[in-house]
Protein backbone atom coordinates (compact mmCIF):
# COMPACT_ATOMS: atom_id res chain seq x y z
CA UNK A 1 0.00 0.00 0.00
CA UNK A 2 1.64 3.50 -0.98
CA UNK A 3 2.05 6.15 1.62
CA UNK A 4 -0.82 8.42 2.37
CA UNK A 5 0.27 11.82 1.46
CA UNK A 6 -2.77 13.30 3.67
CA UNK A 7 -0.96 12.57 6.58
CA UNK A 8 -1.48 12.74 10.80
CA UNK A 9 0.84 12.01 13.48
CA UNK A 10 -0.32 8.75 14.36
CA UNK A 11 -2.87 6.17 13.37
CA UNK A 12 -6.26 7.15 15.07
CA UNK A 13 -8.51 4.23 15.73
CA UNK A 14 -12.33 5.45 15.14
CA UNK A 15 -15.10 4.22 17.28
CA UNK A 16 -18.23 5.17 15.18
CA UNK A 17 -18.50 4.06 11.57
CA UNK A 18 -19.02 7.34 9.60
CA UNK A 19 -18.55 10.85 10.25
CA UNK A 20 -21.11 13.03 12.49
CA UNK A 21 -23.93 13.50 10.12
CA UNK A 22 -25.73 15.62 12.46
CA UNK A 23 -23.15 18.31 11.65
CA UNK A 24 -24.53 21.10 9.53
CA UNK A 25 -22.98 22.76 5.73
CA UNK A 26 -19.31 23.56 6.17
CA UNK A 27 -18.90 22.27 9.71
CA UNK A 28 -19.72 18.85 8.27
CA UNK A 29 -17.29 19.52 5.53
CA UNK A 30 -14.37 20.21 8.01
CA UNK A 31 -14.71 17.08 9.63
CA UNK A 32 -14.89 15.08 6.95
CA UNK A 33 -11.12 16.27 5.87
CA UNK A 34 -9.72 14.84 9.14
CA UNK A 35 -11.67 11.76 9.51
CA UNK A 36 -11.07 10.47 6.01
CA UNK A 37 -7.55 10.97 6.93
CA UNK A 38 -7.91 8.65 10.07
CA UNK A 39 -10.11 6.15 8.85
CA UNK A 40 -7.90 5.01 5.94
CA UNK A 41 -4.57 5.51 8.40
CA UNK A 42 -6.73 3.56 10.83
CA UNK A 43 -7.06 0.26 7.83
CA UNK A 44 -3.74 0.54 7.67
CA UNK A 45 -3.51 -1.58 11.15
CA UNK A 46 -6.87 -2.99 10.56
CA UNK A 47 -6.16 -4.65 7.11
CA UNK A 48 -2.34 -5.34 7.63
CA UNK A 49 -2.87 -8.87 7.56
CA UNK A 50 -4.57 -8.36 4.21
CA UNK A 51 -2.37 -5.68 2.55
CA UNK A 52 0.42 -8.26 2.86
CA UNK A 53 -1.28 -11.31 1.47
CA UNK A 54 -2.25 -8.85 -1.84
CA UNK A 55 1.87 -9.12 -2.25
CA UNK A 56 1.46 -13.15 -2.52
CA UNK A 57 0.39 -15.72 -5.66
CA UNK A 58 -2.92 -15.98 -6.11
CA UNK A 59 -4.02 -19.55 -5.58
CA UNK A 60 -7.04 -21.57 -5.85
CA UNK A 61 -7.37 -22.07 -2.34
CA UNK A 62 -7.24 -20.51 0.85
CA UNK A 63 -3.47 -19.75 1.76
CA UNK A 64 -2.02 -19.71 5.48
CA UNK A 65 -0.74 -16.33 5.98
CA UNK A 66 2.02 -16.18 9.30
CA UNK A 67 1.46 -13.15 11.66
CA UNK A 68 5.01 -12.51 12.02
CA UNK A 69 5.71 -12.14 8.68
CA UNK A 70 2.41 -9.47 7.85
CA UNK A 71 4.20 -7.95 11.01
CA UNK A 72 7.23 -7.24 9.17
CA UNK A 73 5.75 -6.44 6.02
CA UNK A 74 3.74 -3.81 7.97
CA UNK A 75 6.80 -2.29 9.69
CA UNK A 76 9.31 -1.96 7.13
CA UNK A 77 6.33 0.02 5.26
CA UNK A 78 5.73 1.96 8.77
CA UNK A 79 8.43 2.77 10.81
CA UNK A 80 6.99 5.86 13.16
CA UNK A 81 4.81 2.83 14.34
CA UNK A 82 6.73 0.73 17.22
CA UNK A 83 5.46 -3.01 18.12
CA UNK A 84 3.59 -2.54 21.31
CA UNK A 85 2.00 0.56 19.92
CA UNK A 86 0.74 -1.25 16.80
CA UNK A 87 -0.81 -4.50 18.90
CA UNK A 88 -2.75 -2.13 21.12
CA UNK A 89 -4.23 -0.64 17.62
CA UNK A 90 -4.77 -3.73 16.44
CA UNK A 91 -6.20 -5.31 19.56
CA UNK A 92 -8.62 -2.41 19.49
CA UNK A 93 -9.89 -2.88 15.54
CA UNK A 94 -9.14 -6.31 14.86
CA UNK A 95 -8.10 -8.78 17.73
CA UNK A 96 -8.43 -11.31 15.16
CA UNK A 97 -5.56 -9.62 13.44
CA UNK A 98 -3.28 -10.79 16.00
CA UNK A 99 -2.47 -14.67 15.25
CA UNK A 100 -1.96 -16.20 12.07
CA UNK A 101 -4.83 -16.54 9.33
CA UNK A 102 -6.31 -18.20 6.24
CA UNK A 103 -6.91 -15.67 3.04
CA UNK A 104 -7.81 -15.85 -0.20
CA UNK A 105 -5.90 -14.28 -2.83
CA UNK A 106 -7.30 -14.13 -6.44
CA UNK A 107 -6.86 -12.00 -9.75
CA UNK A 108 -10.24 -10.90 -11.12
CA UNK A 109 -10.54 -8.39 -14.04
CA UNK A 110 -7.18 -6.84 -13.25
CA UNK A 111 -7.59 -6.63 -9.64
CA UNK A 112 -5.92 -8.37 -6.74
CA UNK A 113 -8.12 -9.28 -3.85
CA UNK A 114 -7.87 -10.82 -0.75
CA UNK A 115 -10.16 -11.65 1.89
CA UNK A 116 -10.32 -13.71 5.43
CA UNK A 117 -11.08 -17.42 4.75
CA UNK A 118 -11.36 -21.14 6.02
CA UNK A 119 -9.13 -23.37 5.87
CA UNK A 120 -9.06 -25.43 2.52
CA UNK A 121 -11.46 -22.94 1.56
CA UNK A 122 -12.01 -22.81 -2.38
CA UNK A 123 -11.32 -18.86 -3.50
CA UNK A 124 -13.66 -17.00 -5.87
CA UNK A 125 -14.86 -13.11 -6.36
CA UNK A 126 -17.90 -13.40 -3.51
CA UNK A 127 -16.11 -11.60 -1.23
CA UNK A 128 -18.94 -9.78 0.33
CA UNK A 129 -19.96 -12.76 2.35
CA UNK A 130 -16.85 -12.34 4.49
CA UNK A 131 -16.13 -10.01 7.20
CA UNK A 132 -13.05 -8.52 5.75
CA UNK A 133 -11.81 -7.92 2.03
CA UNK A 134 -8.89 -5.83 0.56
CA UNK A 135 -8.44 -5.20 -3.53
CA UNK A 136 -5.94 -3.53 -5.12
CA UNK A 137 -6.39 -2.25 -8.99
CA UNK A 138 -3.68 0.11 -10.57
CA UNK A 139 -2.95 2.40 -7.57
CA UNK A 140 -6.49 2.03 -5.97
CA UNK A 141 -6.79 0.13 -3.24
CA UNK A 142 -10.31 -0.44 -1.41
CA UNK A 143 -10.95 -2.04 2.28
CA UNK A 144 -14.34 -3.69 2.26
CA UNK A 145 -16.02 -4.62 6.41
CA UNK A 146 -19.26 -6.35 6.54
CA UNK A 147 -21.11 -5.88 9.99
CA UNK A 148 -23.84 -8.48 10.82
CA UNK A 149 -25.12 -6.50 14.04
CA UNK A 150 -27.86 -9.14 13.37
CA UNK A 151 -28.87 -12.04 11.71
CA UNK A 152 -31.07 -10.07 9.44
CA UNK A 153 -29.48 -7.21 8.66
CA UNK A 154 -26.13 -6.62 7.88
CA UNK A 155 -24.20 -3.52 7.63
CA UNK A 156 -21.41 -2.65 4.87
CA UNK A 157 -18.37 0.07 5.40
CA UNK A 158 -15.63 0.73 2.48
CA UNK A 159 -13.69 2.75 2.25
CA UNK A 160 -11.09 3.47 -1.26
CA UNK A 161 -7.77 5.19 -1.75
CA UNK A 162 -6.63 6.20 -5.27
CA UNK A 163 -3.45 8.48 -6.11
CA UNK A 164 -3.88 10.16 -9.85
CA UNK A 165 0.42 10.87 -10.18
CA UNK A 166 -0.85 12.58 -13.86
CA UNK A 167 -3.36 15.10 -11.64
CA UNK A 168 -1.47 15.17 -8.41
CA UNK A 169 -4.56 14.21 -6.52
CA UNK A 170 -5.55 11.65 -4.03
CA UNK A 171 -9.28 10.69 -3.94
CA UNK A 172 -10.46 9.09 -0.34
CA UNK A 173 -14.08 7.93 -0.40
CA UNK A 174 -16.26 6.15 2.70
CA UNK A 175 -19.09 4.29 1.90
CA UNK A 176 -21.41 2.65 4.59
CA UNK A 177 -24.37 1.21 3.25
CA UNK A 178 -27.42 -1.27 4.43
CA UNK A 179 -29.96 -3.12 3.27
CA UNK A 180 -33.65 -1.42 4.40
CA UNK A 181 -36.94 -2.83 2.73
CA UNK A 182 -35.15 -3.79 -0.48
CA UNK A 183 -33.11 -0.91 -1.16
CA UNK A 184 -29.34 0.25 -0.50
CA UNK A 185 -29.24 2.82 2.15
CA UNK A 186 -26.94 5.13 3.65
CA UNK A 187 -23.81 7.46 3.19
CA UNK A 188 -21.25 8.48 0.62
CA UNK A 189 -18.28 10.38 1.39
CA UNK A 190 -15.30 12.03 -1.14
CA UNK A 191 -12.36 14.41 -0.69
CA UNK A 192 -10.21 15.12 -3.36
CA UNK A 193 -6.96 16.91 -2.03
CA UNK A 194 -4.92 18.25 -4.76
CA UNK A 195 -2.79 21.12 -5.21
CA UNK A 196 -2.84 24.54 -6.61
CA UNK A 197 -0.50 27.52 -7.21
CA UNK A 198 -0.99 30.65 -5.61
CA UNK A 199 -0.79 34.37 -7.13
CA UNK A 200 2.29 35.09 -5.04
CA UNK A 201 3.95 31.65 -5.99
CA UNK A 202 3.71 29.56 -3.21
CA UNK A 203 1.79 25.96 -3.42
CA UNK A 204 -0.81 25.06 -1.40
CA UNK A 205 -3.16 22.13 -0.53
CA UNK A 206 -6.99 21.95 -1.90
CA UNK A 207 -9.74 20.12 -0.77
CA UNK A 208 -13.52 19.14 -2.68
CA UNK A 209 -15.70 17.45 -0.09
CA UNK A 210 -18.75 16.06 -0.83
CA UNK A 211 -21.46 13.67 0.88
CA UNK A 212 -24.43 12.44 0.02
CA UNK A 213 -27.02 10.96 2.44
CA UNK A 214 -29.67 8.34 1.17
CA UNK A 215 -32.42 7.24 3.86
CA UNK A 216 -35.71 6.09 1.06
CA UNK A 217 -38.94 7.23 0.93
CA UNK A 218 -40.58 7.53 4.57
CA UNK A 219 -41.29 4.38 6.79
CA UNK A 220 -44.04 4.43 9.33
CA UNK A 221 -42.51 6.90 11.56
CA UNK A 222 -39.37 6.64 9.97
CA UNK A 223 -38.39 10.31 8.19
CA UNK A 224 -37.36 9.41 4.83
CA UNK A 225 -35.09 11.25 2.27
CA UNK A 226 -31.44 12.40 0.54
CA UNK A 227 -29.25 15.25 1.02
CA UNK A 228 -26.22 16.26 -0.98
CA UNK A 229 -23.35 18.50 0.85
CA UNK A 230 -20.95 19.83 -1.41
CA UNK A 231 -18.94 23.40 -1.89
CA UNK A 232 -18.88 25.24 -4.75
CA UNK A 233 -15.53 25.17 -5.75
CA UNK A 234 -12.47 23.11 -4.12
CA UNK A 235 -10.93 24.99 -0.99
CA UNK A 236 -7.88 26.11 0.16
CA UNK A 237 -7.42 27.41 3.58
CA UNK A 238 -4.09 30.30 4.28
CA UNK A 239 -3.93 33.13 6.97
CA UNK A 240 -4.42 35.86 4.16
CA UNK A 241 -8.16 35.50 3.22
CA UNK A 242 -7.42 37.60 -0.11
CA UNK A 243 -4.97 34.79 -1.11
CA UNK A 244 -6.25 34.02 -5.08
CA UNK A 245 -5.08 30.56 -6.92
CA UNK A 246 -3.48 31.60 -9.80
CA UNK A 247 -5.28 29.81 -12.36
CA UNK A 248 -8.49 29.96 -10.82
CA UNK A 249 -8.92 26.23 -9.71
CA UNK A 250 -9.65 26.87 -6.47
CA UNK A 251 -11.28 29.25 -4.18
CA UNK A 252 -9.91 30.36 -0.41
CA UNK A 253 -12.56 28.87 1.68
CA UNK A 254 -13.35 32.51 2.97
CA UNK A 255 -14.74 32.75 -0.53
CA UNK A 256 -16.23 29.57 -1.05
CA UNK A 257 -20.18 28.92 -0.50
CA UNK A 258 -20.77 25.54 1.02
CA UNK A 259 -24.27 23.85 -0.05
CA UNK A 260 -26.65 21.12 1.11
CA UNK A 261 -29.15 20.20 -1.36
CA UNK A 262 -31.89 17.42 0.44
CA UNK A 263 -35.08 16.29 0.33
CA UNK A 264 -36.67 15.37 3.49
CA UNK A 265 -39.90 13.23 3.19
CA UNK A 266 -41.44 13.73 6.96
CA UNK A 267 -43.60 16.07 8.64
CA UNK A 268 -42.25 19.38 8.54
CA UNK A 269 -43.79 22.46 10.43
CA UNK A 270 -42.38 26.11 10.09
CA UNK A 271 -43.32 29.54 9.68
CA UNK A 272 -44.84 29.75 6.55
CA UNK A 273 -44.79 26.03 5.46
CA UNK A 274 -46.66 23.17 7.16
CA UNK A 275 -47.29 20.13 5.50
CA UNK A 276 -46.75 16.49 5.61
CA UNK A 277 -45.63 16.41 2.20
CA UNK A 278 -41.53 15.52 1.09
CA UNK A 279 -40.10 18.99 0.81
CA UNK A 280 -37.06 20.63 -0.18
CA UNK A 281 -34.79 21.18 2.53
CA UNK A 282 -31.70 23.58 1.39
CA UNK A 283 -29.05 25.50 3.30
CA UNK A 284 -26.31 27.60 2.26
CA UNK A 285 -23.01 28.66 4.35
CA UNK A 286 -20.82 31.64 3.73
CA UNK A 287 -17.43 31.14 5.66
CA UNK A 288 -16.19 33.91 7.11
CA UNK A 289 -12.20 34.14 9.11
CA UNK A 290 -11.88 34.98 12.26
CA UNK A 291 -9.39 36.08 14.57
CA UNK A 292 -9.30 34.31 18.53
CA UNK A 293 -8.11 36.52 21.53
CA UNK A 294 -4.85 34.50 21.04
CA UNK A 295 -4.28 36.23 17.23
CA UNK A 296 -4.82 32.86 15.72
CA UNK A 297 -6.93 32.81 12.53
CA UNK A 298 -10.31 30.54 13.11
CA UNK A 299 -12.89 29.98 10.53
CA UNK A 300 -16.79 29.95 11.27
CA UNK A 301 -20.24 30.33 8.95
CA UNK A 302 -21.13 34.26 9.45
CA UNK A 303 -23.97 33.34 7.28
CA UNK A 304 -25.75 29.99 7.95
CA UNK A 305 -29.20 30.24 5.10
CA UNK A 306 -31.96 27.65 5.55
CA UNK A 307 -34.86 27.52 2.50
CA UNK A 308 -37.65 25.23 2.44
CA UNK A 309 -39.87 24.49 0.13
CA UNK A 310 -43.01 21.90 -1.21
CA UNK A 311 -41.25 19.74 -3.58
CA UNK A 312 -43.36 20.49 -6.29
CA UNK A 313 -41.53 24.07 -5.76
CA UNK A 314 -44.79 26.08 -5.60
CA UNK A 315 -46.30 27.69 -3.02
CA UNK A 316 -45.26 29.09 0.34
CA UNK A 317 -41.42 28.96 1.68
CA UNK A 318 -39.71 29.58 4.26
CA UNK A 319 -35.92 30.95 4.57
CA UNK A 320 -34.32 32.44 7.38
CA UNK A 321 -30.64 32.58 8.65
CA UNK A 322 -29.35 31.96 11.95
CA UNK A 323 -28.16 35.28 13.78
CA UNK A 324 -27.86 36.16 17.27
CA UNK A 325 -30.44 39.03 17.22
CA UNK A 326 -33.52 39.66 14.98
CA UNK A 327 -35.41 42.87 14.86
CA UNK A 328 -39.34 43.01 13.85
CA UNK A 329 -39.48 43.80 10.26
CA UNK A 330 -43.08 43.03 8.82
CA UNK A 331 -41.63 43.34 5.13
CA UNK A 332 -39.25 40.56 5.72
CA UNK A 333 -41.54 38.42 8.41
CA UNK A 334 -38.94 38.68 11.03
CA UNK A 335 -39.88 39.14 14.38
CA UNK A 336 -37.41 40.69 17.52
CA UNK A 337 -35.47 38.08 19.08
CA UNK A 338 -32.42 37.77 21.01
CA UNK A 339 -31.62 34.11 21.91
CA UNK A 340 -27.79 33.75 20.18
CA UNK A 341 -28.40 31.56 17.98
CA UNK A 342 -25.87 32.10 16.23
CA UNK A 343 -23.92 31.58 18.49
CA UNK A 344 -25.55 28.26 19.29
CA UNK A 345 -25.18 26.99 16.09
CA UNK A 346 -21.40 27.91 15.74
CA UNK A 347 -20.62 26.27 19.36
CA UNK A 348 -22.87 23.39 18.97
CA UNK A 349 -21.47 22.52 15.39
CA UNK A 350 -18.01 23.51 15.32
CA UNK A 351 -17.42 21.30 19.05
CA UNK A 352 -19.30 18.71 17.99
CA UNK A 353 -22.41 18.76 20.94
CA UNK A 354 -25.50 16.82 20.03
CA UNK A 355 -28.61 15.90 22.01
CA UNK A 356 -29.70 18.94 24.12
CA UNK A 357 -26.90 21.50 22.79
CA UNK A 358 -25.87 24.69 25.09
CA UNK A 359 -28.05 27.85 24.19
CA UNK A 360 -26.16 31.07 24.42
CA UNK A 361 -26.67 31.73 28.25
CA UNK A 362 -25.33 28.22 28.67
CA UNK A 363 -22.35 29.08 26.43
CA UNK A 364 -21.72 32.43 28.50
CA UNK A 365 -22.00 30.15 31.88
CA UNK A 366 -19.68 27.60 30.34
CA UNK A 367 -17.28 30.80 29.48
CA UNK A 368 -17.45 31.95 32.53
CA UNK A 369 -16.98 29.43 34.71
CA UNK A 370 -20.89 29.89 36.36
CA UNK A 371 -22.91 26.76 36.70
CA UNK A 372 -24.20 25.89 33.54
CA UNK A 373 -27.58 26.32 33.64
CA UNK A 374 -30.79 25.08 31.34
CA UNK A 375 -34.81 25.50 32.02
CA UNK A 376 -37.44 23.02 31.29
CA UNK A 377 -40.79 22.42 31.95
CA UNK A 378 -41.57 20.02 34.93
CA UNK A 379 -42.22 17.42 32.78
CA UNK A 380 -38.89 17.81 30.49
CA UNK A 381 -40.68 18.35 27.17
CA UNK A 382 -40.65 21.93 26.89
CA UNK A 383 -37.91 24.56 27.56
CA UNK A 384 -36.95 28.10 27.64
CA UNK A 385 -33.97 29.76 25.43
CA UNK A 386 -33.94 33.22 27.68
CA UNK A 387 -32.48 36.30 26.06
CA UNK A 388 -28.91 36.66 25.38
CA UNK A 389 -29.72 40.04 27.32
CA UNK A 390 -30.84 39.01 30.33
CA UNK A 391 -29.68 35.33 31.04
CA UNK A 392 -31.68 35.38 34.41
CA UNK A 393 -35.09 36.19 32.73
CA UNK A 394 -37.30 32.94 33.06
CA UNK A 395 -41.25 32.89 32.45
CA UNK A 396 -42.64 31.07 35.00
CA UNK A 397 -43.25 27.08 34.85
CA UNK A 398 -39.67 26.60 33.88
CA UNK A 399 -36.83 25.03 36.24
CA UNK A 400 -33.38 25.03 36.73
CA UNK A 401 -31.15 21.95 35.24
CA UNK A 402 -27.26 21.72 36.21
CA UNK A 403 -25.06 20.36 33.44
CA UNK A 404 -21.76 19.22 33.95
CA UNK A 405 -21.37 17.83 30.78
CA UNK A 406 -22.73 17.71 27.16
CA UNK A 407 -22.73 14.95 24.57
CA UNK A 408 -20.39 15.00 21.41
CA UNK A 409 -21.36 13.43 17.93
CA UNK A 410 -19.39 10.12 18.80
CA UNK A 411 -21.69 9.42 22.16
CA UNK A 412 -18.78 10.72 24.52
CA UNK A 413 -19.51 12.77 27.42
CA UNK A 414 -17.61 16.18 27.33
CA UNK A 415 -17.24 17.72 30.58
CA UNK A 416 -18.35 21.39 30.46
CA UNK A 417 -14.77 22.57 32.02
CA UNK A 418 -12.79 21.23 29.26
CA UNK A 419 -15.26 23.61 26.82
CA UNK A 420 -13.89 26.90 28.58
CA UNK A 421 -11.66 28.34 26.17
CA UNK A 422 -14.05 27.13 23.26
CA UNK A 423 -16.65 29.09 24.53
CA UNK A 424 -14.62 32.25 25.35
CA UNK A 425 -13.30 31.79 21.68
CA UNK A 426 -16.98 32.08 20.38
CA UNK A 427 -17.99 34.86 22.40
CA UNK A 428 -14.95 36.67 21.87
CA UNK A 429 -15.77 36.42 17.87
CA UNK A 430 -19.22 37.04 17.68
CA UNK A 431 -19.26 40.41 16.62
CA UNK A 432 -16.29 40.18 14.38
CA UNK A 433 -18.75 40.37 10.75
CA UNK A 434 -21.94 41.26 10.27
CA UNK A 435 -24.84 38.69 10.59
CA UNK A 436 -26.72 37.79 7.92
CA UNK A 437 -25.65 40.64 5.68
CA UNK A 438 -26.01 38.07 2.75
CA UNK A 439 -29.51 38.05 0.44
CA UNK A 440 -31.77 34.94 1.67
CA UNK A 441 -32.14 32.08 -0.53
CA UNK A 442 -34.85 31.98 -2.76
CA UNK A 443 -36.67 29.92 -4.62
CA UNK A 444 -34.57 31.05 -7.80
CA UNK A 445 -31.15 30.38 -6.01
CA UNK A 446 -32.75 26.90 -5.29
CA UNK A 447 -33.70 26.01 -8.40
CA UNK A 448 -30.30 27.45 -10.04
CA UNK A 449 -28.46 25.26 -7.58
CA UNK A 450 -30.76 21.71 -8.64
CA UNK A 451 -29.92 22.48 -12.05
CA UNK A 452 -25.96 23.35 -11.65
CA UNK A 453 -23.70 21.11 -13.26
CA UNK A 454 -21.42 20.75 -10.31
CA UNK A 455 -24.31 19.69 -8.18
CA UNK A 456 -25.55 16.95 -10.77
CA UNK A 457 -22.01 15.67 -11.82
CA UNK A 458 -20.96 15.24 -8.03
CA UNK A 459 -24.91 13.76 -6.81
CA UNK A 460 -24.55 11.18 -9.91
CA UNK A 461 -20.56 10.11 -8.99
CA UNK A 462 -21.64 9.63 -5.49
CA UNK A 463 -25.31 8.29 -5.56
CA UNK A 464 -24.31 5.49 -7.66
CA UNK A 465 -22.82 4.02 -4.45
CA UNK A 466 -26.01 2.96 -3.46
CA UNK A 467 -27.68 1.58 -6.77
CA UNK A 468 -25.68 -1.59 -7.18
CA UNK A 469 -26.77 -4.95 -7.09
CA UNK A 470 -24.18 -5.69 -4.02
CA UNK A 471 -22.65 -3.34 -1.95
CA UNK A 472 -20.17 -0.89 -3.99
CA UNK A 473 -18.14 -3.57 -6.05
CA UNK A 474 -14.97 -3.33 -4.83
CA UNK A 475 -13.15 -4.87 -7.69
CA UNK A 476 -14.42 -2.02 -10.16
């Protein structure tokens, strides 16, 4: 297996199978770079057993494969990783990777492929019945996991590396798929890091992200739907916002608009739109840099858009932008608020918190170092976002709830001490550019944006995923 040019300091083992979908537009986008990164360094442990039985014969049968010998395959190819650091990996992702195995090793259509077998085991192409797989075709080389969580339903994650030397670009994708009431379900994710040349010379990394979500038409009580999050233009990220590629390939993400196109077929109530009918759920994010108390340069949406829409694209909408205050403004339909939620959003996204995220007030107690303090109803199913204002102002019915810790994307419980500086950072950047100073969507921006050629080249490379007979042939 070549080198990963997208490189971290040391293999990161992931606990949750794809990357925090709850995350909204650009935040989303961020992650993805980073955990791409980590889940492909992380196969590197995972599938070392595999990687080195793609360097042996094919054969007709299942071959016996020593661990010692994968061992020193793997660290000749690896050596920042020492031997007792690399068992604890592998003891975390793979115990089974830790004695000697059976594998198949075949040639099919140009492709090598390996996979975990029996002994005396007759090898063929079906490697999607087996827990593991690894092929290799030209310089792309795809890991393949099946997950039977139970006996009914199995899971699928892949994930595919692939170096262009003629483009100078790597291409990481992550697939994780199912099998729901006859159809393939689930995620697609792709970053393309290449290169680009800069007005003043210098070189610098680019990035295109993209993901597209596919959950089917609604279920019962089961929301139904697809979303598509994409930017419009590949990124590059300096200190100097007014940095310019030199032939125009790529965009400073300060001046690049981050989309998500989706359909959401579920109840959906708003302002001007209620209606149990699929609609068109859209949102737009205009990155903005920032600078912390510390002078460091930090990047955060100044201008998170929402539009939503009947599918049939008639009728009434609603669009809005998330801002910290409103003022009444019967032209535009906006009443006078003041809960931060701008601020909210920013926190809540950019750190990750899920479940019942920090309002402002909770982000100014986190900040500074006050209880952290929420109100709910008796019951727990309503609660009150006071005003950004007046923190202590509570209508009455509503009590007090301590938190001493929130809950991140990947189910981990992050105490509300360790958030300090986080939330400083946010309040101290608040004001820094104007709130929703950009035009709303509307309903011509949306359609523009359905109709866009990048936004139907990148839906139909990634949506394909999910449209083959078996989960995304690996030996293609």
């Amino acid at each position: 297996m070549k080198k990963i040019l997208l490189c971290v300091a040391s293999l990161f083992v992931a606990n949750q199978v794809s990357a925090a979908p709850h995350l909204q537009g650009y935040y989303q986008a961020k992650e993805l770079v980073g955990y791409t990164v980590n889940k492909i360094q992380q196969n590197k442990a995972e599938y070392f057993m595999l990687d080195y039985a793609l360097t042996k014969p094919a054969q007709p049968q299942a071959q016996f494969v020593a661990y010692n010998d994968a061992l020193g395959y793997f660290q000749a190819k690896n050596s920042g990783v020492n031997g007792d650091q690399f068992k604890r990996i592998v003891q975390k992702v793979n115990p089974e990777g830790l004695r000697d195995q059976y594998v198949c090793r075949t040639d099919i259509s140009g492709a090598k492929l390996a996979y975990i077998a029996k002994r005396d085991e007759g090898c063929s192409s079906n490697y999607d019945t087996k827990p593991m797989a690894i092929s290799q075709k030209d310089k792309k080389v795809t890991f393949f996991r099946r997950w039977d969580f139970d006996p009914t339903q199995s899971h699928f994650d892949i994930q595919s590396y692939d170096i262009n030397e003629a483009a100078n670009t790597e291409t990481l994708t992550l697939d994780y798929v199912l099998k729901f009431e006859g159809r393939w379900i689930g995620n697609s994710v792709r970053v393309i890091k290449g290169q680009t040349v800069l007005t003043d010379s210098s070189t610098q990394p680019t990035y295109d992200v993209a993901n597209y979500q596919y959950s089917g038409p609604r279920s019962g009580i089961i929301t139904g739907g697809e979303s598509l999050l994409y930017s419009d233009a590949p990124y590059f990220i300096t200190d100097n916002a007014e940095d310019t590629a030199a032939d125009n390939s790529a965009n400073h993400v300060a001046k690049t608009v981050f989309n998500t196109f989706g359909m959401m077929d579920g109840n959906y109530r708003g302002r001007n739109v209620n209606t149990d009918r699929p609609v068109y759920w859209v949102n737009r994010d205009y990155v903005s840099q920032y600078t912390l108390e510390n002078s460091t340069k930090a990047y955060f949406v100044s201008d998170p858009q929402n539009f939503v829409i009947d599918t049939s694209m008639t009728g009434p909408f609603d669009s809005w932008v998330w801002v910290d205050e409103t003022v009444w403004d019967p032209e535009k339909g906006t009443d006078q608020a003041s809960g931060g939620d701008w601020v909210s959003h920013a926190f809540n996204n950019t750190y990750n918190i899920t479940g019942e995220s920090p309002t402002f007030c909770m982000i100014e107690d986190i900040a500074k170092g006050r209880p952290v303090t929420g109100y709910f109803t008796e019951d727990g199913k309503g609660s009150w976002v006071p005003s950004m204002n007046n923190c202590k102002a509570v209508d009455p019915g509503f009590v007090p709830r301590i938190y001493t810790h929130f809950t991140n994307g990947n189910g981990e419980k992050v105490a509300v001490s360790s958030l300090r500086q986080s939330a400083q950072d946010i309040i101290h950047v608040r004001t820094q550019h104007p709130q929703g100073e950009k035009e709303l969507l509307t309903l011509d921006d949306v359609k523009a944006m359905k109709s866009s050629p990048r936004y139907l080249k990148i839906k139909t490379d990634l949506s394909q995923r999910l449209g083959w007979a078996k989960p995304y042939d690996i030996l293609k």
